[in-house]
N, C-alpha and C. Protein backbone atom coordinates (compact mmCIF):
# COMPACT_ATOMS: atom_id res chain seq x y z
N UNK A 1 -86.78 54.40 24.48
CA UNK A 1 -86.51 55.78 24.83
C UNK A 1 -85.50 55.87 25.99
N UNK A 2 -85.75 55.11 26.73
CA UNK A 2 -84.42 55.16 28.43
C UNK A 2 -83.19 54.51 27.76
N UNK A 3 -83.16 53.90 26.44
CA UNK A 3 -82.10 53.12 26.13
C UNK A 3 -81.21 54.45 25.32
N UNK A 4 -82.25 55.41 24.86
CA UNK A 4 -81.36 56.61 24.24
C UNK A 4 -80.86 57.19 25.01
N UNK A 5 -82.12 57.81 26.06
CA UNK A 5 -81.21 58.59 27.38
C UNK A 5 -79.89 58.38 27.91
N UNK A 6 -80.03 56.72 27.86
CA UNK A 6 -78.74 56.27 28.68
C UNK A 6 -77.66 56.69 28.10
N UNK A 7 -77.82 55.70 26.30
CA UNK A 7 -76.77 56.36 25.91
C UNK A 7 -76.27 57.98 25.46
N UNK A 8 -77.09 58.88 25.58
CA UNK A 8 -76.54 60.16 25.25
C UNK A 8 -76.01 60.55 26.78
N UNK A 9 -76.57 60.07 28.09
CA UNK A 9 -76.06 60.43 29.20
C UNK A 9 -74.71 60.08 29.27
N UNK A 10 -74.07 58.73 28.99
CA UNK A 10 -72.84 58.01 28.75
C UNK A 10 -71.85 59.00 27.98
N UNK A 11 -72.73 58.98 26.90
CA UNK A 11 -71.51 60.09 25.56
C UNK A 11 -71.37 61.55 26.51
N UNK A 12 -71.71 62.35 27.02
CA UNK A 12 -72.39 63.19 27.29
C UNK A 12 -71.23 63.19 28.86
N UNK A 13 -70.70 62.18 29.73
CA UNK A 13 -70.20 61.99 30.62
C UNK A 13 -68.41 61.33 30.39
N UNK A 14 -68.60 60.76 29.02
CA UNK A 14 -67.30 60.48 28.42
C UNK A 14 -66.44 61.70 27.83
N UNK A 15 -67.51 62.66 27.00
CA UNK A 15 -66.97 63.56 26.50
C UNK A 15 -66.19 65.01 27.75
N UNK A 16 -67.10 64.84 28.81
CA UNK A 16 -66.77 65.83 29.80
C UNK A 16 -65.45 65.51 30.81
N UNK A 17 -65.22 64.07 31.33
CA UNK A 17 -63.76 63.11 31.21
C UNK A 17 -62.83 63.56 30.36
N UNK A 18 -63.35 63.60 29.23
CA UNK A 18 -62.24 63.87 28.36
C UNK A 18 -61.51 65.07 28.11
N UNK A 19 -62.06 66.14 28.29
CA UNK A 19 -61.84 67.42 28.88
C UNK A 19 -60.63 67.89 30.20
N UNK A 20 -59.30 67.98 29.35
CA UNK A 20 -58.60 67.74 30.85
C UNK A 20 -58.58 68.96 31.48
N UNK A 21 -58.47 68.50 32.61
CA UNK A 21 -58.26 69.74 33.48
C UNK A 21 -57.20 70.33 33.89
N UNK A 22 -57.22 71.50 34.11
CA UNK A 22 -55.94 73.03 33.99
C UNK A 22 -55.43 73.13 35.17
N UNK A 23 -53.90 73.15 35.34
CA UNK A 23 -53.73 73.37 36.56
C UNK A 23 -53.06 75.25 36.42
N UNK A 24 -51.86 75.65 37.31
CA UNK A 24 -51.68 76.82 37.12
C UNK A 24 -51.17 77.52 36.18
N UNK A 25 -50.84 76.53 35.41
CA UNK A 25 -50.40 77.23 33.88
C UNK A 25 -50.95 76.89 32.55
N UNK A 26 -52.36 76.75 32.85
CA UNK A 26 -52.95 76.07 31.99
C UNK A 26 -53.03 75.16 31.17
N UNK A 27 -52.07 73.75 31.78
CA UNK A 27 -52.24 72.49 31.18
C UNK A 27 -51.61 71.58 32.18
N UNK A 28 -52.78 70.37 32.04
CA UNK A 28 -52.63 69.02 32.61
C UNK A 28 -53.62 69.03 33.71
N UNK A 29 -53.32 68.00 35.10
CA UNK A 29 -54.15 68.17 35.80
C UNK A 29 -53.78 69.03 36.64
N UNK A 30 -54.92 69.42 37.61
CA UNK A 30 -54.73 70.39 38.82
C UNK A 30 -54.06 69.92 40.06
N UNK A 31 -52.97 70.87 40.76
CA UNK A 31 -52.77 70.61 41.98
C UNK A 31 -53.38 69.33 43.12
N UNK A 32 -53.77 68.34 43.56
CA UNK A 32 -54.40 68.00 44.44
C UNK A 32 -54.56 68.77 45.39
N UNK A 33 -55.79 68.99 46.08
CA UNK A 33 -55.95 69.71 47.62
C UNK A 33 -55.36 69.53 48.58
N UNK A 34 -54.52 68.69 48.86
CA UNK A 34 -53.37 67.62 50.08
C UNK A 34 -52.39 68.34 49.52
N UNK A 35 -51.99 68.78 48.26
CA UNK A 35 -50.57 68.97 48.06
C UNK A 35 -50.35 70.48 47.88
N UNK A 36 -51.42 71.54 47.61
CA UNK A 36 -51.80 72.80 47.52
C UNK A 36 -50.60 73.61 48.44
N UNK A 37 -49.31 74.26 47.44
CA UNK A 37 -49.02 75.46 48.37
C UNK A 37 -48.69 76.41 47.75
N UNK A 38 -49.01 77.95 48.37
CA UNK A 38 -48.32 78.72 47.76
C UNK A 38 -47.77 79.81 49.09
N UNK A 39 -46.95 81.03 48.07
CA UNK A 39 -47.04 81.95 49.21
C UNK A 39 -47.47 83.36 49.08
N UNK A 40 -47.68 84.43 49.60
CA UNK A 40 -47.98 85.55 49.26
C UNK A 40 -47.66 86.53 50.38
N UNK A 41 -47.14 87.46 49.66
CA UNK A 41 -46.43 88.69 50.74
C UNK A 41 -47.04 90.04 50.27
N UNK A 42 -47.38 90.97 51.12
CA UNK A 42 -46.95 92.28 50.78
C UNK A 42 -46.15 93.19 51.91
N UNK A 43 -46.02 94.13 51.06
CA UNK A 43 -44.55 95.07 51.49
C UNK A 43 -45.04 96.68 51.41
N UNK A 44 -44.43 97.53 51.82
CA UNK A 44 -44.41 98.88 51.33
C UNK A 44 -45.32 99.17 51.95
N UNK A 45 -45.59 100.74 51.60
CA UNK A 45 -46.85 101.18 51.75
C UNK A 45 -46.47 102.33 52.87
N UNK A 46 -46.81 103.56 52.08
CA UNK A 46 -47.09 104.51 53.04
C UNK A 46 -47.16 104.79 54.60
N UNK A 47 -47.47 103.28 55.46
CA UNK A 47 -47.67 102.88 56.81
C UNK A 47 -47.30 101.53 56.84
N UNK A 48 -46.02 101.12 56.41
CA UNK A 48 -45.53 99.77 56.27
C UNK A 48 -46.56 98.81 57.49
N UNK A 49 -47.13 98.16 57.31
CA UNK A 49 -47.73 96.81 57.81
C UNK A 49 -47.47 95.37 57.32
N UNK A 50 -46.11 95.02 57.06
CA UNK A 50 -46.44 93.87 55.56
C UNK A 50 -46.37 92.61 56.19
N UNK A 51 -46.72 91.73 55.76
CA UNK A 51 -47.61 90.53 56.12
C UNK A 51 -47.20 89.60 54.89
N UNK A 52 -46.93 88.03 55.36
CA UNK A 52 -47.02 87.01 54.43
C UNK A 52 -47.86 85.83 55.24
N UNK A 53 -48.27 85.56 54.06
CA UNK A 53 -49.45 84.51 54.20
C UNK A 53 -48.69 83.35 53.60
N UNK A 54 -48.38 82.13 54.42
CA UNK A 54 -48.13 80.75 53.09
C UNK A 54 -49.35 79.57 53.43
N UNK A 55 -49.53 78.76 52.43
CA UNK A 55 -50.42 77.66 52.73
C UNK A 55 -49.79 76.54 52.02
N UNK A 56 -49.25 75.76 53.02
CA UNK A 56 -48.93 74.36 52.76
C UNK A 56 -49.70 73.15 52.74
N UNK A 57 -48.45 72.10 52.07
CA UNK A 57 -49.29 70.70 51.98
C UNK A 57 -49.79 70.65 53.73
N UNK A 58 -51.22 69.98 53.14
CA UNK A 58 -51.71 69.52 54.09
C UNK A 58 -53.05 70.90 54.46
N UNK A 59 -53.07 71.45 54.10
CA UNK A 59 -54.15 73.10 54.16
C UNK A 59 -53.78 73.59 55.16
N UNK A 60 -52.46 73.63 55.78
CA UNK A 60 -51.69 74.47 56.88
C UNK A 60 -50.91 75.60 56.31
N UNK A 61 -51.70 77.15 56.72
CA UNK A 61 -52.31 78.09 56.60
C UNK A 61 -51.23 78.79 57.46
N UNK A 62 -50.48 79.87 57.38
CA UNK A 62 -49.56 80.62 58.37
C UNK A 62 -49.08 81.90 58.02
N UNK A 63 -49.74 82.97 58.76
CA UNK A 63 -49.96 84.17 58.63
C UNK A 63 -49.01 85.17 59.78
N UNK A 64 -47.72 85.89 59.22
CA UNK A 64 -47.15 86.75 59.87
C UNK A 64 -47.45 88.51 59.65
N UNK A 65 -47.41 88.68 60.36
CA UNK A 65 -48.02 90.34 59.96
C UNK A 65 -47.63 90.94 61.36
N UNK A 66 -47.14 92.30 60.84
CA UNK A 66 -47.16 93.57 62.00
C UNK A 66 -48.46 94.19 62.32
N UNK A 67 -48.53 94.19 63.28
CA UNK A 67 -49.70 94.48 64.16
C UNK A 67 -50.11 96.11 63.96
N UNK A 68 -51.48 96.49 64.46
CA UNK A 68 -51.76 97.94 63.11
C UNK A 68 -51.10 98.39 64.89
N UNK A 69 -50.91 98.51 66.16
CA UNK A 69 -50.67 99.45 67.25
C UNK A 69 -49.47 99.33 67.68
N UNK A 70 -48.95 97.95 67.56
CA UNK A 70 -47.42 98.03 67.86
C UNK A 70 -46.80 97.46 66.47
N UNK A 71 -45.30 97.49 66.86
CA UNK A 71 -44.22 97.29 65.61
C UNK A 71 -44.18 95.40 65.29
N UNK A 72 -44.69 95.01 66.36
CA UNK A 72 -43.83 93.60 66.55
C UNK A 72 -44.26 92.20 65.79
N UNK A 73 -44.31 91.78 64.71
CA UNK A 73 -44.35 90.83 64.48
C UNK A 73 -44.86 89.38 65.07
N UNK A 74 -46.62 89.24 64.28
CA UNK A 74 -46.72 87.79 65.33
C UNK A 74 -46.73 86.63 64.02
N UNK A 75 -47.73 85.76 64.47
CA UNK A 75 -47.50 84.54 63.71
C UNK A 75 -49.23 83.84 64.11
N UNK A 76 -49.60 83.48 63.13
CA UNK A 76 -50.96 82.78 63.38
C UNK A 76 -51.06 81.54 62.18
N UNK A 77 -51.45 80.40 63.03
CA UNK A 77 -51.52 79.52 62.32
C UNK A 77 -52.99 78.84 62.15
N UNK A 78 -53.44 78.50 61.29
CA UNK A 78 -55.00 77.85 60.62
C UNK A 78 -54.99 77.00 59.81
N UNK A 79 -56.06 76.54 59.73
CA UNK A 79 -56.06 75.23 58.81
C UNK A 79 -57.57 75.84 58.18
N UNK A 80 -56.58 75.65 56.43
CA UNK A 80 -57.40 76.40 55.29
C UNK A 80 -58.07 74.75 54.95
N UNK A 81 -59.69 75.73 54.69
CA UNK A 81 -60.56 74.82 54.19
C UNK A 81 -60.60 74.20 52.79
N UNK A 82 -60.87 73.40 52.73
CA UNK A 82 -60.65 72.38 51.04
C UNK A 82 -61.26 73.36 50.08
N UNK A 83 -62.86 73.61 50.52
CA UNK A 83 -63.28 74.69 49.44
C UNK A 83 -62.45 75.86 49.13
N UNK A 84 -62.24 76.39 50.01
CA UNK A 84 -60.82 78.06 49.17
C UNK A 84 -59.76 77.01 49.21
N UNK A 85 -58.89 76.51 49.71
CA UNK A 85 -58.21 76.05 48.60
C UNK A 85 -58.78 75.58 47.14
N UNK A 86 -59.62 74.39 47.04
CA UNK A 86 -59.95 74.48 45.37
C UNK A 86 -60.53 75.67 44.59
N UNK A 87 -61.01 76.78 45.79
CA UNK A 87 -61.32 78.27 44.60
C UNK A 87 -59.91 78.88 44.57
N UNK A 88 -59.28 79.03 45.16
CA UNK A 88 -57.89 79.67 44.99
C UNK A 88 -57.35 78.71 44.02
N UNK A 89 -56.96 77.56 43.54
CA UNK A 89 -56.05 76.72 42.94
C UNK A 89 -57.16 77.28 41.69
N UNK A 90 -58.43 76.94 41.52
CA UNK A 90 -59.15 77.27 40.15
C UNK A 90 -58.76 78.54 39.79
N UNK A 91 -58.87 79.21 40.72
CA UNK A 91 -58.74 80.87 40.08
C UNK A 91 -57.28 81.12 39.64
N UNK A 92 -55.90 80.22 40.04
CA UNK A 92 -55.03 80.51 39.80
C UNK A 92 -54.97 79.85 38.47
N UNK A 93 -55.63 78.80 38.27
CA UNK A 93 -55.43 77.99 36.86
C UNK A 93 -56.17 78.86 35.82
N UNK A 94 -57.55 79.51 35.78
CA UNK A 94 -58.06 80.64 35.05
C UNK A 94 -57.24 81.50 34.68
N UNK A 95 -56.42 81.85 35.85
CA UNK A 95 -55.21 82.86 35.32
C UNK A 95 -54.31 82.30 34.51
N UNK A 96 -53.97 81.40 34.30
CA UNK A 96 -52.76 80.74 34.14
C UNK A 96 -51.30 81.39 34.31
N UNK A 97 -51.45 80.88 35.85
CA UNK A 97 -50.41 81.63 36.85
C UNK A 97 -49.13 81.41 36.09
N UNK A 98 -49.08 80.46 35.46
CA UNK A 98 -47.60 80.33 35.55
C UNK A 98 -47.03 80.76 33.94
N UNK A 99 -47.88 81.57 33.34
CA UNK A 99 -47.59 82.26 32.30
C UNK A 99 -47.95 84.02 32.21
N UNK A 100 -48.08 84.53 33.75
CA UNK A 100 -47.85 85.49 33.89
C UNK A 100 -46.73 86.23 34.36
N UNK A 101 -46.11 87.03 33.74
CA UNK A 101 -44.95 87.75 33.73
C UNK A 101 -45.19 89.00 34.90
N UNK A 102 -44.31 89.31 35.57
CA UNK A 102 -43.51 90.32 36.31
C UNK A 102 -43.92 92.17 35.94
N UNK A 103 -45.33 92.66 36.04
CA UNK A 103 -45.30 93.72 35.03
C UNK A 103 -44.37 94.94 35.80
N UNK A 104 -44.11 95.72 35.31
CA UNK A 104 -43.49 96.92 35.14
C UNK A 104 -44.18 97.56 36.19
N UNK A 105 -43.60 98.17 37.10
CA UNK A 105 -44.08 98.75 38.54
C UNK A 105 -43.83 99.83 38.59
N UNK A 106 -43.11 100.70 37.49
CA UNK A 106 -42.95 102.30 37.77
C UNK A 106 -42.59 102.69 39.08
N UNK A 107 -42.76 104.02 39.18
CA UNK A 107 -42.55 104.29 40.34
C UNK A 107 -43.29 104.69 41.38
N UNK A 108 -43.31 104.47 42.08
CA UNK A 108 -44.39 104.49 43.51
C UNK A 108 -43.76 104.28 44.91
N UNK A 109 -43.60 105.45 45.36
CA UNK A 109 -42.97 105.50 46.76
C UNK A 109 -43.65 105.12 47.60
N UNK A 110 -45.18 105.31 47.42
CA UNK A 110 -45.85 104.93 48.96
C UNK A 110 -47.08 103.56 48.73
N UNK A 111 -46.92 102.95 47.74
CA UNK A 111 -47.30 101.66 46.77
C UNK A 111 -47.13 100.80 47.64
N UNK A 112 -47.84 99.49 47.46
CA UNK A 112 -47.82 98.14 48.17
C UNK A 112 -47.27 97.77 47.09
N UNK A 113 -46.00 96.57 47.53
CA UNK A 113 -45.55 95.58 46.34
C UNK A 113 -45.96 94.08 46.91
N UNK A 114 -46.29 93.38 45.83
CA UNK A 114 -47.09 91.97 46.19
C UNK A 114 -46.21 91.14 45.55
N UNK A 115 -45.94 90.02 45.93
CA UNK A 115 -45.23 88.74 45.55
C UNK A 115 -46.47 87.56 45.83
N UNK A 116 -46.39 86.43 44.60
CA UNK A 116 -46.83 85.59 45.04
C UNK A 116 -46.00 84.26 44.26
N UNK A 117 -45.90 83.26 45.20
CA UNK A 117 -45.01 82.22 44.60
C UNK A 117 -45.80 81.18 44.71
N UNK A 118 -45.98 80.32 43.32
CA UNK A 118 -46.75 79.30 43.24
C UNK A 118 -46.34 78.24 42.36
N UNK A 119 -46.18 77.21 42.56
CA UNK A 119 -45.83 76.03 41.78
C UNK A 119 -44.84 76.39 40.72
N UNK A 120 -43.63 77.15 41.38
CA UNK A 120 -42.58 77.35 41.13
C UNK A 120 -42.16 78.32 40.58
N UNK A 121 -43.13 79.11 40.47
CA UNK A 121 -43.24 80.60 39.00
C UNK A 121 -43.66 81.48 40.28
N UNK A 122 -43.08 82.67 40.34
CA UNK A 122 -42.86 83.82 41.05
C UNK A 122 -43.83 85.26 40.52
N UNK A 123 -44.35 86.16 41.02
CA UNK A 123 -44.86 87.32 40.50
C UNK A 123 -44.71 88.20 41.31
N UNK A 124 -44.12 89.47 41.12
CA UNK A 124 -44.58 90.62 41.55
C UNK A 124 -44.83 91.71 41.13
N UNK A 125 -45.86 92.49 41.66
CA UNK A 125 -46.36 93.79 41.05
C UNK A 125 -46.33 94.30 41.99
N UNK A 126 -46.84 95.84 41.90
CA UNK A 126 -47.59 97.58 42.43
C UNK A 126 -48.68 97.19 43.13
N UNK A 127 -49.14 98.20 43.50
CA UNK A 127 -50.66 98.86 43.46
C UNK A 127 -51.64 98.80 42.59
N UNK A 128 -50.41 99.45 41.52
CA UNK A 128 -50.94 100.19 40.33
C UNK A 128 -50.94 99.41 39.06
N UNK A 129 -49.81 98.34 39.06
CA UNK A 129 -49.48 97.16 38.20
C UNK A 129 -50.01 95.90 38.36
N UNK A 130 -50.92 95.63 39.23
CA UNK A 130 -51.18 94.11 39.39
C UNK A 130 -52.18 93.32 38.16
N UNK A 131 -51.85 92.25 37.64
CA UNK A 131 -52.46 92.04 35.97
C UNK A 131 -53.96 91.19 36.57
N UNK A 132 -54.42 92.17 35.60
CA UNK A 132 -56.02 91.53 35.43
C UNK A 132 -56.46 90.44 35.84
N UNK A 133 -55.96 89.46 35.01
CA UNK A 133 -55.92 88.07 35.61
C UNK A 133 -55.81 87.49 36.92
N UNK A 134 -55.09 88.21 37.34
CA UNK A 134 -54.37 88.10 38.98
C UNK A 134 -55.43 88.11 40.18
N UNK A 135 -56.28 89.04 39.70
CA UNK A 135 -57.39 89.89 40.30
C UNK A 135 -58.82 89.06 41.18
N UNK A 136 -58.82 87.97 40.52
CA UNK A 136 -59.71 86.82 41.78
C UNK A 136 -58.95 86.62 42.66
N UNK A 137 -57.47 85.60 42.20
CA UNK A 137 -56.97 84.67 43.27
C UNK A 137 -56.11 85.80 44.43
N UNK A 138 -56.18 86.88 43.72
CA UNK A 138 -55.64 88.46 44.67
C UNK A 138 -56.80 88.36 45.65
N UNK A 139 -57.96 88.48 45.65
CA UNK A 139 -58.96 88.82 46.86
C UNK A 139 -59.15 87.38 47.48
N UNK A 140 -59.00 86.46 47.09
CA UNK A 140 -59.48 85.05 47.75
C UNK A 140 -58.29 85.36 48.66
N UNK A 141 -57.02 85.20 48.57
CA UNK A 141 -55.56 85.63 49.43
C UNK A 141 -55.83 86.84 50.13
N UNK A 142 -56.29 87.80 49.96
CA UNK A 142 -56.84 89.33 51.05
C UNK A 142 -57.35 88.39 52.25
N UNK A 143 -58.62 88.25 51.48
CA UNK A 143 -59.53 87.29 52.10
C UNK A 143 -59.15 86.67 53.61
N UNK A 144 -58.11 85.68 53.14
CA UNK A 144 -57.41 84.96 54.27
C UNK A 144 -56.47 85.66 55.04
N UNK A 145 -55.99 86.78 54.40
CA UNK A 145 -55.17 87.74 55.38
C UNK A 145 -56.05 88.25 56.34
N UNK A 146 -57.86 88.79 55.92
CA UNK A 146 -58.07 89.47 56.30
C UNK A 146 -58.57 88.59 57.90
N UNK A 147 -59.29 87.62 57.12
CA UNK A 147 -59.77 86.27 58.46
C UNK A 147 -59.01 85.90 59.65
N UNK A 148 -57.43 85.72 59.32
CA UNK A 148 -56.63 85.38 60.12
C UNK A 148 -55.41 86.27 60.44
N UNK A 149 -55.46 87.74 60.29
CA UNK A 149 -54.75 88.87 60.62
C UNK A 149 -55.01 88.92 62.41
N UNK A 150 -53.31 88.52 63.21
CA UNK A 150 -53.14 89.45 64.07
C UNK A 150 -54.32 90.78 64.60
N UNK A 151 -55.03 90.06 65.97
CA UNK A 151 -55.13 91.35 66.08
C UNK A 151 -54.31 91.69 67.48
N UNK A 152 -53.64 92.70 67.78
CA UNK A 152 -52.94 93.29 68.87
C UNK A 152 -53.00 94.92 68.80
C-alpha cells in the first residue's frame, strides 16, 4: 500500500513539473524575483497629483509624486517585498500583460490616464477604460503608491 502511495505521489509531482509556468504574456517561465521590473504612472485628473511608481531589479521600489499641500515633487525610495513582487508578477501573468492592447479612452477631461510598462509591452488607459484583466495587478500597484506616497 505505501509502495502505491509513493508511486501516485511521484506521478502526481511529475505531472505538476510538467505544467509550465506563465510569465506576462502567458507563456514560458516567470520573471525571477531578482530580475522583476516594471513601471507605472498616473496623470490627469481634475486635481493633477500624478505620481510614478518603478520597481527594479533587485526589489528597489521608487516612488515620485506631488504632494496633496504643496506643488513640489519628492522621491521615496523602498525595498519591495518578494511576496508582492511574486503577487504582482502572478497577477500580471493571469492577465497576460503582454497581450493586452491600448483600449480606447474617449474623452475625459478630468479622467486619470494610467501607463504601465512591463517586460517590454506598454499600456495605457482612462478611468473609464482600464481592461478587466488589468484590475488585480492595478490595486496591488495603488497599493504600493498608497504605502509609500509622500507625505508633505
Amino acid at each position: 500500500m505505501k509502495l502505491i502511495a509513493t508511486a501516485l505521489a511521484c506521478g502526481a509531482v511529475a505531472c505538476w513539473s510538467a505544467v509550465p509556468k506563465l510569465d506576462a504574456a502567458g507563456a514560458g517561465t516567470p520573471t525571477p524575483v531578482a530580475d522583476f521590473a516594471i513601471t507605472y504612472q498616473r496623470s490627469g485628473g481634475l486635481r493633477p497629483m500624478p505620481y510614478r511608481l518603478a520597481i527594479r531589479p533587485g526589489r528597489h521600489g521608487t516612488l515620485t509624486a506631488k504632494g496633496e499641500l504643496d506643488e513640489r515633487s519628492r522621491t521615496v525610495r523602498f525595498q519591495v517585498s518578494r511576496a508582492k513582487v511574486r503577487r504582482l508578477r502572478d497577477a500580471l501573468a493571469r492577465a497576460a500583460f503582454g497581450t493586452v492592447g491600448t483600449p480606447d479612452a474617449g474623452v475625459c477631461a478630468d479622467c486619470y490616464v494610467y501607463a504601465i510598462s512591463y517586460e517590454g509591452h506598454e499600456v495605457t488607459f482612462g478611468d473609464g477604460s482600464m481592461p478587466r484583466r488589468l484590475r488585480e495587478a492595478v490595486a496591488l500597484l495603488e497599493g504600493l503608491v498608497a504605502a509609500h506616497r509622500p507625505r508633505h
